[in-house]
C-alpha atoms as a PDB file:
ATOM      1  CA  UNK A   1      62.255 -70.639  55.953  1.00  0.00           C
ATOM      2  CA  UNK A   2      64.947 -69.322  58.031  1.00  0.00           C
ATOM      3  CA  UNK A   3      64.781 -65.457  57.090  1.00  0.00           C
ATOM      4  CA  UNK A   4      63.287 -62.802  59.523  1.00  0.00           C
ATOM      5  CA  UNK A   5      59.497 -62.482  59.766  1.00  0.00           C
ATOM      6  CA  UNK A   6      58.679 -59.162  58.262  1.00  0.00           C
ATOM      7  CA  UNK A   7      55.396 -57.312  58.104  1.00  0.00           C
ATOM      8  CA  UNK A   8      54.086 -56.731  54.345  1.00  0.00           C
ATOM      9  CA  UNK A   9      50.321 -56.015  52.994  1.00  0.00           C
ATOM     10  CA  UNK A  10      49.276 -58.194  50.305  1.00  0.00           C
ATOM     11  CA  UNK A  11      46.439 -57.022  47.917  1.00  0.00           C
ATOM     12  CA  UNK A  12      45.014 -59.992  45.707  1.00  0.00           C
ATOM     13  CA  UNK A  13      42.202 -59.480  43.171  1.00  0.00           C
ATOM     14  CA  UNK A  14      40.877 -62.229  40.797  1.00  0.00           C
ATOM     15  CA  UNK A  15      40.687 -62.691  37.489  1.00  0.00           C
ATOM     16  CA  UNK A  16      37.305 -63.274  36.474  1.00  0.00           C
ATOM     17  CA  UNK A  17      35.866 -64.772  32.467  1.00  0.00           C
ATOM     18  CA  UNK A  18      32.352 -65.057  33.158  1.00  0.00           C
ATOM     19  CA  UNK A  19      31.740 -67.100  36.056  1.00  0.00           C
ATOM     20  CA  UNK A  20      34.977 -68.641  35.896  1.00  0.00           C
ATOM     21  CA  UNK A  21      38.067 -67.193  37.727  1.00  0.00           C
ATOM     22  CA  UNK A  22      41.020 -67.933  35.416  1.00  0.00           C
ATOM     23  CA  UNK A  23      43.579 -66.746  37.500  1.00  0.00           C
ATOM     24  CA  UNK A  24      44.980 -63.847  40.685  1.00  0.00           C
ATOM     25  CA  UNK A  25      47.044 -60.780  40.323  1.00  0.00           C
ATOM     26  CA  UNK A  26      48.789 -60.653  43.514  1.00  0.00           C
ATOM     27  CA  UNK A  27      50.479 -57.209  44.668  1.00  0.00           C
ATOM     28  CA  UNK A  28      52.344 -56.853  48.186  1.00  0.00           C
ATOM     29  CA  UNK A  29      54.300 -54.181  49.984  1.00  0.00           C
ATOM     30  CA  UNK A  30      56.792 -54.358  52.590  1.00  0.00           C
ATOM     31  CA  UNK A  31      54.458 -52.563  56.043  1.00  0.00           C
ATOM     32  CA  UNK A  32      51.114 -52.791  57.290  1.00  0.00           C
ATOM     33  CA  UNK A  33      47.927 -50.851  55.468  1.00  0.00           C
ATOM     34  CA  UNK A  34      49.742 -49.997  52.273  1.00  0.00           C
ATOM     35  CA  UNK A  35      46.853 -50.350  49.763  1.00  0.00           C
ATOM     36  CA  UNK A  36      43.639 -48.414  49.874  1.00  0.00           C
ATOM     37  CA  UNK A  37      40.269 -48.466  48.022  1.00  0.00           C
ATOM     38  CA  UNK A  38      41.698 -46.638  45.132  1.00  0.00           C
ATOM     39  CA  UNK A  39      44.117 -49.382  44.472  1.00  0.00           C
ATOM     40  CA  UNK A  40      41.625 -51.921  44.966  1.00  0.00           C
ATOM     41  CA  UNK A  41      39.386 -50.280  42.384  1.00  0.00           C
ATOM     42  CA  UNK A  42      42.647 -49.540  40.147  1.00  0.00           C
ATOM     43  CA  UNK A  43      43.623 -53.487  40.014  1.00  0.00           C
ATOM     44  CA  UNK A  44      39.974 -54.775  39.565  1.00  0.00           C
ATOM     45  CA  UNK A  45      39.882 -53.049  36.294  1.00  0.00           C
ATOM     46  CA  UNK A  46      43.391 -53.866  35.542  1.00  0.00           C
ATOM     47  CA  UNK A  47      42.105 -57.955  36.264  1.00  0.00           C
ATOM     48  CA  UNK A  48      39.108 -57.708  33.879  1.00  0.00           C
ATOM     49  CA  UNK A  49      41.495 -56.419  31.227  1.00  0.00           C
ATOM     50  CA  UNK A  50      43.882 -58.935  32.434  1.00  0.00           C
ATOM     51  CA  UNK A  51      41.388 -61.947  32.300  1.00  0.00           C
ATOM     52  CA  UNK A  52      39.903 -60.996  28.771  1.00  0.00           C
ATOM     53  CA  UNK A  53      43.156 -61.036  27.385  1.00  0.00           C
ATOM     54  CA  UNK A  54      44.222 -64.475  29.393  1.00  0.00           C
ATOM     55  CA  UNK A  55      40.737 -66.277  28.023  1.00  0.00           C
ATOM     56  CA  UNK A  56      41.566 -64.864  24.104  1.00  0.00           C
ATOM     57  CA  UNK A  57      45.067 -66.185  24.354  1.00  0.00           C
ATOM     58  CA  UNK A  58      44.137 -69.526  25.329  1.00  0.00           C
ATOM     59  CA  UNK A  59      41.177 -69.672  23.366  1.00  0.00           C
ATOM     60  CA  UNK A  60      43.971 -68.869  20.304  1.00  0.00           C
ATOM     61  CA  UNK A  61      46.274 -71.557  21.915  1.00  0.00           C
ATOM     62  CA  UNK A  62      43.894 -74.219  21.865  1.00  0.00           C
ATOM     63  CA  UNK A  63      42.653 -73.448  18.674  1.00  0.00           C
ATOM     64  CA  UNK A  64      46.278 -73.201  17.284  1.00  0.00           C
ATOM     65  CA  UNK A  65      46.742 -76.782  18.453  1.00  0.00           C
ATOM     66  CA  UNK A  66      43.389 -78.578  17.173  1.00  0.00           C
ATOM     67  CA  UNK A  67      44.540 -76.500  13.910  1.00  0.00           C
ATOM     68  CA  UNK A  68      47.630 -78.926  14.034  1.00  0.00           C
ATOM     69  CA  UNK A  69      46.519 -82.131  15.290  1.00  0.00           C
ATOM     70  CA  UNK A  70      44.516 -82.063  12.376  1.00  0.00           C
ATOM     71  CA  UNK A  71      47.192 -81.408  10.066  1.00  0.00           C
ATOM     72  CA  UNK A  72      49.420 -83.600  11.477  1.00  0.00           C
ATOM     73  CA  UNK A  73      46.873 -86.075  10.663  1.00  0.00           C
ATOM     74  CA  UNK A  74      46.103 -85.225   7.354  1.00  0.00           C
ATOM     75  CA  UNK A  75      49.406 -85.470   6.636  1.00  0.00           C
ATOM     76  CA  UNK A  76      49.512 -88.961   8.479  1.00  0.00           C
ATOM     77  CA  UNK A  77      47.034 -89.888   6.024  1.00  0.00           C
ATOM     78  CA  UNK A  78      48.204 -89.200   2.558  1.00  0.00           C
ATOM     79  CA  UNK A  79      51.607 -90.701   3.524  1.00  0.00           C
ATOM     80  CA  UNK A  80      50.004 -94.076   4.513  1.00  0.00           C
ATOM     81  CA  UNK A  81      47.493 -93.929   1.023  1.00  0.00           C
ATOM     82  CA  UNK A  82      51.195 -93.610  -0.795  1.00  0.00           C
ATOM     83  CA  UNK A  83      52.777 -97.136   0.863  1.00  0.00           C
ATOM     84  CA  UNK A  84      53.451 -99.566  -1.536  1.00  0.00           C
ATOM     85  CA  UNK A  85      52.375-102.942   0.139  1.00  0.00           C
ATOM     86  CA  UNK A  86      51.358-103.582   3.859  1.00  0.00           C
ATOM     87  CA  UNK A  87      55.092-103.988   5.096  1.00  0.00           C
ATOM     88  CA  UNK A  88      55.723-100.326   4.277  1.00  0.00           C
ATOM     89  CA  UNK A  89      52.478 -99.409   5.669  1.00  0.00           C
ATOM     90  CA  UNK A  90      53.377-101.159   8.884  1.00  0.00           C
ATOM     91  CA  UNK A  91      56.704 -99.448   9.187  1.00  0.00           C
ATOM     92  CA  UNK A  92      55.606 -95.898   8.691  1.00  0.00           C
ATOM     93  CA  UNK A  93      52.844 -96.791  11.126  1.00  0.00           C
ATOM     94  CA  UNK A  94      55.191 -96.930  14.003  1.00  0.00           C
ATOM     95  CA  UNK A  95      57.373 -94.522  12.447  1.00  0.00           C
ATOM     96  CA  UNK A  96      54.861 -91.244  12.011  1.00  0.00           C
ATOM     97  CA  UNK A  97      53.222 -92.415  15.726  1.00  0.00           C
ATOM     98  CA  UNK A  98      56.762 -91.802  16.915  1.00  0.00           C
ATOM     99  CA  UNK A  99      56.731 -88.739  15.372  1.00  0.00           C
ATOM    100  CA  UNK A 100      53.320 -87.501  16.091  1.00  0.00           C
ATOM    101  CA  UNK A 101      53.384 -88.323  20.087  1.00  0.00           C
ATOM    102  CA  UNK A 102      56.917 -87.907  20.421  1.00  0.00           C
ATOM    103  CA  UNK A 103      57.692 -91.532  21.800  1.00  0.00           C
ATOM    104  CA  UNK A 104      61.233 -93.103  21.758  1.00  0.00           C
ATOM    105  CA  UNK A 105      59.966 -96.605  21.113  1.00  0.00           C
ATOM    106  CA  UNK A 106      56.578 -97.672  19.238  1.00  0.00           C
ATOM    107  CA  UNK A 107      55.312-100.603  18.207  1.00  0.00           C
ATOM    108  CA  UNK A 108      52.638-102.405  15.627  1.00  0.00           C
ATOM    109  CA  UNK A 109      50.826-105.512  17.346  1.00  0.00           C
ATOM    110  CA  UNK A 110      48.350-107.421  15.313  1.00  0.00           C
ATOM    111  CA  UNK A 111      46.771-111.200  16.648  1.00  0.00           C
ATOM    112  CA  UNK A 112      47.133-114.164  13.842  1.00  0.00           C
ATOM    113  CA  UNK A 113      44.891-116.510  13.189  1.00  0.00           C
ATOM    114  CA  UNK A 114      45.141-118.257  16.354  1.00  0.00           C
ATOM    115  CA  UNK A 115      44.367-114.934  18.253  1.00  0.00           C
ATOM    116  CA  UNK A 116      47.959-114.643  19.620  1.00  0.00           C
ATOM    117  CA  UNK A 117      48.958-110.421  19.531  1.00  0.00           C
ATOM    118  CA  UNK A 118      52.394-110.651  18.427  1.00  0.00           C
ATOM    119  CA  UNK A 119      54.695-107.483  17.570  1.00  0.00           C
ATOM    120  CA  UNK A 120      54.197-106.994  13.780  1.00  0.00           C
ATOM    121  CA  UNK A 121      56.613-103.784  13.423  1.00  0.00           C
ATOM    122  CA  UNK A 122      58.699-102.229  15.856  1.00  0.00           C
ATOM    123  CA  UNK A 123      60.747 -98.549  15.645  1.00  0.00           C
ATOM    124  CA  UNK A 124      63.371 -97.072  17.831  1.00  0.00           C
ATOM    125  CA  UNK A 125      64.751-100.345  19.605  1.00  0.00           C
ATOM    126  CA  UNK A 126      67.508-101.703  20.269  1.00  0.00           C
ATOM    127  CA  UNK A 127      68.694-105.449  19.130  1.00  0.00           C
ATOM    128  CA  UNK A 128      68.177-107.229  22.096  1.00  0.00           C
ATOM    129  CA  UNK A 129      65.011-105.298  23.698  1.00  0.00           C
ATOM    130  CA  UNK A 130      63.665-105.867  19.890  1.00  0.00           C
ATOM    131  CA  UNK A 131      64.471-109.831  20.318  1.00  0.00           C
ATOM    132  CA  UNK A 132      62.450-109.865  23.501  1.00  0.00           C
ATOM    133  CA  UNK A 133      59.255-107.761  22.240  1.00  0.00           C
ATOM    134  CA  UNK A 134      59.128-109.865  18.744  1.00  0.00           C
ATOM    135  CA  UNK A 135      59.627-112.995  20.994  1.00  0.00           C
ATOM    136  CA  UNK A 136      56.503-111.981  23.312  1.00  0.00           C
ATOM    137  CA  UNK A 137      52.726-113.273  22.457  1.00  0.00           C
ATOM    138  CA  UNK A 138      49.776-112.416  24.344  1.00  0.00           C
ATOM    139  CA  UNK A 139      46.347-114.115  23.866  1.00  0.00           C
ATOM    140  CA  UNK A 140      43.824-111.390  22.427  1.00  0.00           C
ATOM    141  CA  UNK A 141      40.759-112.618  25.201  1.00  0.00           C
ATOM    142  CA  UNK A 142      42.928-112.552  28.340  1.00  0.00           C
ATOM    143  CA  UNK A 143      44.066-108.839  27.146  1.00  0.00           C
ATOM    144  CA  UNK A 144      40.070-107.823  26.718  1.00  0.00           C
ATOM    145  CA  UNK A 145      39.307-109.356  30.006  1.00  0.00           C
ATOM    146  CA  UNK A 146      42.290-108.177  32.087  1.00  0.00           C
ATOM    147  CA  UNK A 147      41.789-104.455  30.489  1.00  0.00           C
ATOM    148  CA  UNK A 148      38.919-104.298  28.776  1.00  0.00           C
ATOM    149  CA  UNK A 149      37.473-104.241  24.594  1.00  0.00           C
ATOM    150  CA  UNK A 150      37.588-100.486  24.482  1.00  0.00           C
ATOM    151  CA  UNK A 151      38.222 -98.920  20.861  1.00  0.00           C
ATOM    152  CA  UNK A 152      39.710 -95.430  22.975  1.00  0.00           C
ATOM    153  CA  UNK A 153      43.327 -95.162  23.300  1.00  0.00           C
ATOM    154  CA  UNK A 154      44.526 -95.748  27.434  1.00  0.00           C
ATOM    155  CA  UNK A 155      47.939 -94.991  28.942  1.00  0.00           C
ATOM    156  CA  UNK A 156      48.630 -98.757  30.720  1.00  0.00           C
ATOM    157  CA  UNK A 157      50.867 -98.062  33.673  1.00  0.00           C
ATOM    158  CA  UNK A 158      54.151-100.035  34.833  1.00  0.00           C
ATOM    159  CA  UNK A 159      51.209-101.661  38.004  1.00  0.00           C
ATOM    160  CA  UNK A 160      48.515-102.229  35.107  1.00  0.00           C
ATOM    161  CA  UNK A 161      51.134-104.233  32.904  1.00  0.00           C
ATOM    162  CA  UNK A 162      53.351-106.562  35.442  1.00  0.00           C
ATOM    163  CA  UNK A 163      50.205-108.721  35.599  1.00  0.00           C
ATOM    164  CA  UNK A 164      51.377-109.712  31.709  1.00  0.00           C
ATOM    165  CA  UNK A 165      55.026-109.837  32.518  1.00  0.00           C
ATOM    166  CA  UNK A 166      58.424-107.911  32.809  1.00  0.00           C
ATOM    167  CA  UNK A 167      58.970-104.847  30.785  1.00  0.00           C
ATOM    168  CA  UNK A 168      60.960-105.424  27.495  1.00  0.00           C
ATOM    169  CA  UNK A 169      62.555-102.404  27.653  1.00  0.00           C
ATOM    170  CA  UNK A 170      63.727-103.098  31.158  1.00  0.00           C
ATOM    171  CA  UNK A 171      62.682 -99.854  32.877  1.00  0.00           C
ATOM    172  CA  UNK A 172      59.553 -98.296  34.543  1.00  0.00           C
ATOM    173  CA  UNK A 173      58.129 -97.041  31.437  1.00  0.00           C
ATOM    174  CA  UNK A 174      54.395 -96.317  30.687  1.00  0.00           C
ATOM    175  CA  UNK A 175      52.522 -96.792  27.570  1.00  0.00           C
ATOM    176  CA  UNK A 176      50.392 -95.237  25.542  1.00  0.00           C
ATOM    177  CA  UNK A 177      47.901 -98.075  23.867  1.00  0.00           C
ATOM    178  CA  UNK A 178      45.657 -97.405  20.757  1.00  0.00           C
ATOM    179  CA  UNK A 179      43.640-100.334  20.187  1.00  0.00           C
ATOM    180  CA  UNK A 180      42.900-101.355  15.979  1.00  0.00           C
ATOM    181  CA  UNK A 181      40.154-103.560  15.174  1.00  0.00           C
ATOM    182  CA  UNK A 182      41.552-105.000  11.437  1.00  0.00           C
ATOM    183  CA  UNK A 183      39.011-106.774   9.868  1.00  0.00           C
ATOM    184  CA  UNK A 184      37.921-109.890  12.640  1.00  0.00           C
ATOM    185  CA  UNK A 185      41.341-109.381  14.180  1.00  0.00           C
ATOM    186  CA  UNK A 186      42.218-107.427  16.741  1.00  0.00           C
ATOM    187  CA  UNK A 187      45.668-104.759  17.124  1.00  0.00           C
ATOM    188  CA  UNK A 188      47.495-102.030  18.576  1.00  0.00           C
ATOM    189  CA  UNK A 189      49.577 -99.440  18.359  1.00  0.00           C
ATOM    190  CA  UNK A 190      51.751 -99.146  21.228  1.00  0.00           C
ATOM    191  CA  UNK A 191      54.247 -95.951  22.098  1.00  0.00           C
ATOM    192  CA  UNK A 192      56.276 -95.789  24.848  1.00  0.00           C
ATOM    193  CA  UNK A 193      55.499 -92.208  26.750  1.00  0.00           C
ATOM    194  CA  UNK A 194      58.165 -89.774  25.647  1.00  0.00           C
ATOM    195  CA  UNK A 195      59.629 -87.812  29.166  1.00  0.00           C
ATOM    196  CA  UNK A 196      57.300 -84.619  29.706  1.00  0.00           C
ATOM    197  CA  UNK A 197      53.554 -84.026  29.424  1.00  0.00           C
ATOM    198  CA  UNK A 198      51.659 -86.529  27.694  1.00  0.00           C
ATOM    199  CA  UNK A 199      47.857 -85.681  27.812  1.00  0.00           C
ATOM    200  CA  UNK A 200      44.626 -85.990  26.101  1.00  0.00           C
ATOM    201  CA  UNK A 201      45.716 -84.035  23.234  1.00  0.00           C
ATOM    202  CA  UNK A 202      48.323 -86.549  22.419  1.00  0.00           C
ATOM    203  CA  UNK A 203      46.095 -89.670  23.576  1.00  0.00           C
ATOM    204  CA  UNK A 204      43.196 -88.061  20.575  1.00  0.00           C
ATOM    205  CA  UNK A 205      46.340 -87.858  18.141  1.00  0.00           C
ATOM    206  CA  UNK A 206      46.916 -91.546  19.008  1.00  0.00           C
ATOM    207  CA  UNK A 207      43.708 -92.260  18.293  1.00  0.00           C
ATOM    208  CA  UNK A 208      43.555 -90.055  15.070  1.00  0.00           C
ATOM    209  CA  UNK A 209      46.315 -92.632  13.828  1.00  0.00           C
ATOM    210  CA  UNK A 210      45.067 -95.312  14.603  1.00  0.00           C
ATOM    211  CA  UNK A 211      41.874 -94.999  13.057  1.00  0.00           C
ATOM    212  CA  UNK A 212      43.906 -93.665   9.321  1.00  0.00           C
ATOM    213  CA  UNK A 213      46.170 -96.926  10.196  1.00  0.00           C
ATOM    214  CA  UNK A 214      43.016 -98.902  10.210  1.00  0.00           C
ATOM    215  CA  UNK A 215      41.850 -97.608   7.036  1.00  0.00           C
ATOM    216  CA  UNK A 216      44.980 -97.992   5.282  1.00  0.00           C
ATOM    217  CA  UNK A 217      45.630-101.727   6.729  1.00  0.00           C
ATOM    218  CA  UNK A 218      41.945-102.447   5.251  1.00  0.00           C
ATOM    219  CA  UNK A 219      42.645-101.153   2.083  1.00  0.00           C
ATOM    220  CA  UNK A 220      46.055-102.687   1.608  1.00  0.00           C
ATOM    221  CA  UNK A 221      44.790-105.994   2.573  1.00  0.00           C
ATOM    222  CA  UNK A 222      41.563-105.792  -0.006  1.00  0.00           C
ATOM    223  CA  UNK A 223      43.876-104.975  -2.733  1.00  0.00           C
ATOM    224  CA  UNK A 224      46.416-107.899  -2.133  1.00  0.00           C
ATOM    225  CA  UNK A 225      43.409-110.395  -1.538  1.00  0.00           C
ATOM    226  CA  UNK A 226      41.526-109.180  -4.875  1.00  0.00           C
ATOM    227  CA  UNK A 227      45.168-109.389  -6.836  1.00  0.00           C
ATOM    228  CA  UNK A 228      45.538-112.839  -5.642  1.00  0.00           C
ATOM    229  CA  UNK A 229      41.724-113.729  -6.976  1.00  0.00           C
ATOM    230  CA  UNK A 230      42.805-112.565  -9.794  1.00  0.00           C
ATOM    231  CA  UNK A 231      46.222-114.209 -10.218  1.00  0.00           C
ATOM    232  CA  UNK A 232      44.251-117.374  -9.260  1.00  0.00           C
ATOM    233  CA  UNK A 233      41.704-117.043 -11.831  1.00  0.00           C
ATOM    234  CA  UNK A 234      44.250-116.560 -14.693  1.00  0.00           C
END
């Protein structure tokens, strides 16, 4: 906007994978009828190169990243099987899902008895926003009716969550919510979206975690119930 109008030729082939156009090479010239059939010819077979090599390196790409979600998680995995007692579990929980999804502030929720979800662990907050979150409760049944008893991990917008209250943290932030089912009780890990692209990738990660969190949770709970049996019987 606010240059001269000038006359230029524009020559615009596709890039085509199949059946699928993955992209455009786009070529102009400054005057009228500057490309002929020649050049037309010349950058279709420059686009078929072009859109093999385009489909390979994201093919590669993707593969590169499902290579390292799943290490990431493996990792996840023996570093929860090495925690000592279910308070260590609980704080590396929130620890490696800040890690893995990049999040500033996560969070370990699990409902007592009474099926109240209360903050059991919380990483990357400040005294006073912590206060607030450990001071909140929410009753399990109202959170399954107001958003549903999914297992999948959701991102719960700042319009999805005033209908529970004000945010904690004070801001418009968005969360990323991985519901854990521990034993009859219900849980989640909660991670505050970290500023740039937060996807499906990281939402499957989330889930990932959750899921080894479950497992370790389960196991760390069997072993302190069977070594109080056993205490009791002696």
């Amino acid at each position: 906007p606010g240059t001269p109008a000038i006359e230029e030729s524009l020559l615009a082939v596709p890039l085509r994978y199949g059946t699928r156009v993955v992209g455009v090479i786009v070529v102009s010239k400054l005057g009228l009828n500057q490309f002929d059939e020649d050049d037309v010819r010349l950058l279709e077979v420059l686009a078929g190169h072009a859109a093999v090599a385009v489909e390979n390196a994201s093919l590669y790409e993707s593969a590169r990243r499902e290579a390292d979600s799943a290490t990431a998680l493996l990792e996840v995995g023996r570093e929860l099987a090495t925690a000592a007692n279910l308070d260590e579990i609980y704080g590396r929980i929130v620890r490696l899902t800040s890690d893995l999804v990049g999040s500033p502030h996560t969070s370990l929720w699990l409902a007592d008895e009474d099926g109240c979800l209360f903050a059991r662990k919380l990483h990357g907050l400040e005294e006073n926003s912590a206060q607030r979150v450990l001071a909140m409760r929410f009753d399990v049944n109202d959170l399954q009716s107001t958003f549903g008893a999914g297992t999948e991990p959701f991102v719960l917008a700042p319009a999805d969550y005033v209908r529970l209250g004000d945010d904690p943290l004070g801001s418009e932030t968005s969360y990323a919510v991985a519901p854990l089912a521990v034993g009859r009780r219900g849980g989640c890990i909660v991670a505050s979206l970290p500023e740039g692209d937060f996807g499906e990738r990281e939402l499957r990660l989330l889930g990932g975690l959750a899921h080894q969190a479950r497992l370790a949770i389960a196991n760390a709970s069997n072993y302190e119930t069977l070594e109080r049996s056993f205490v009791t019987t002696v």
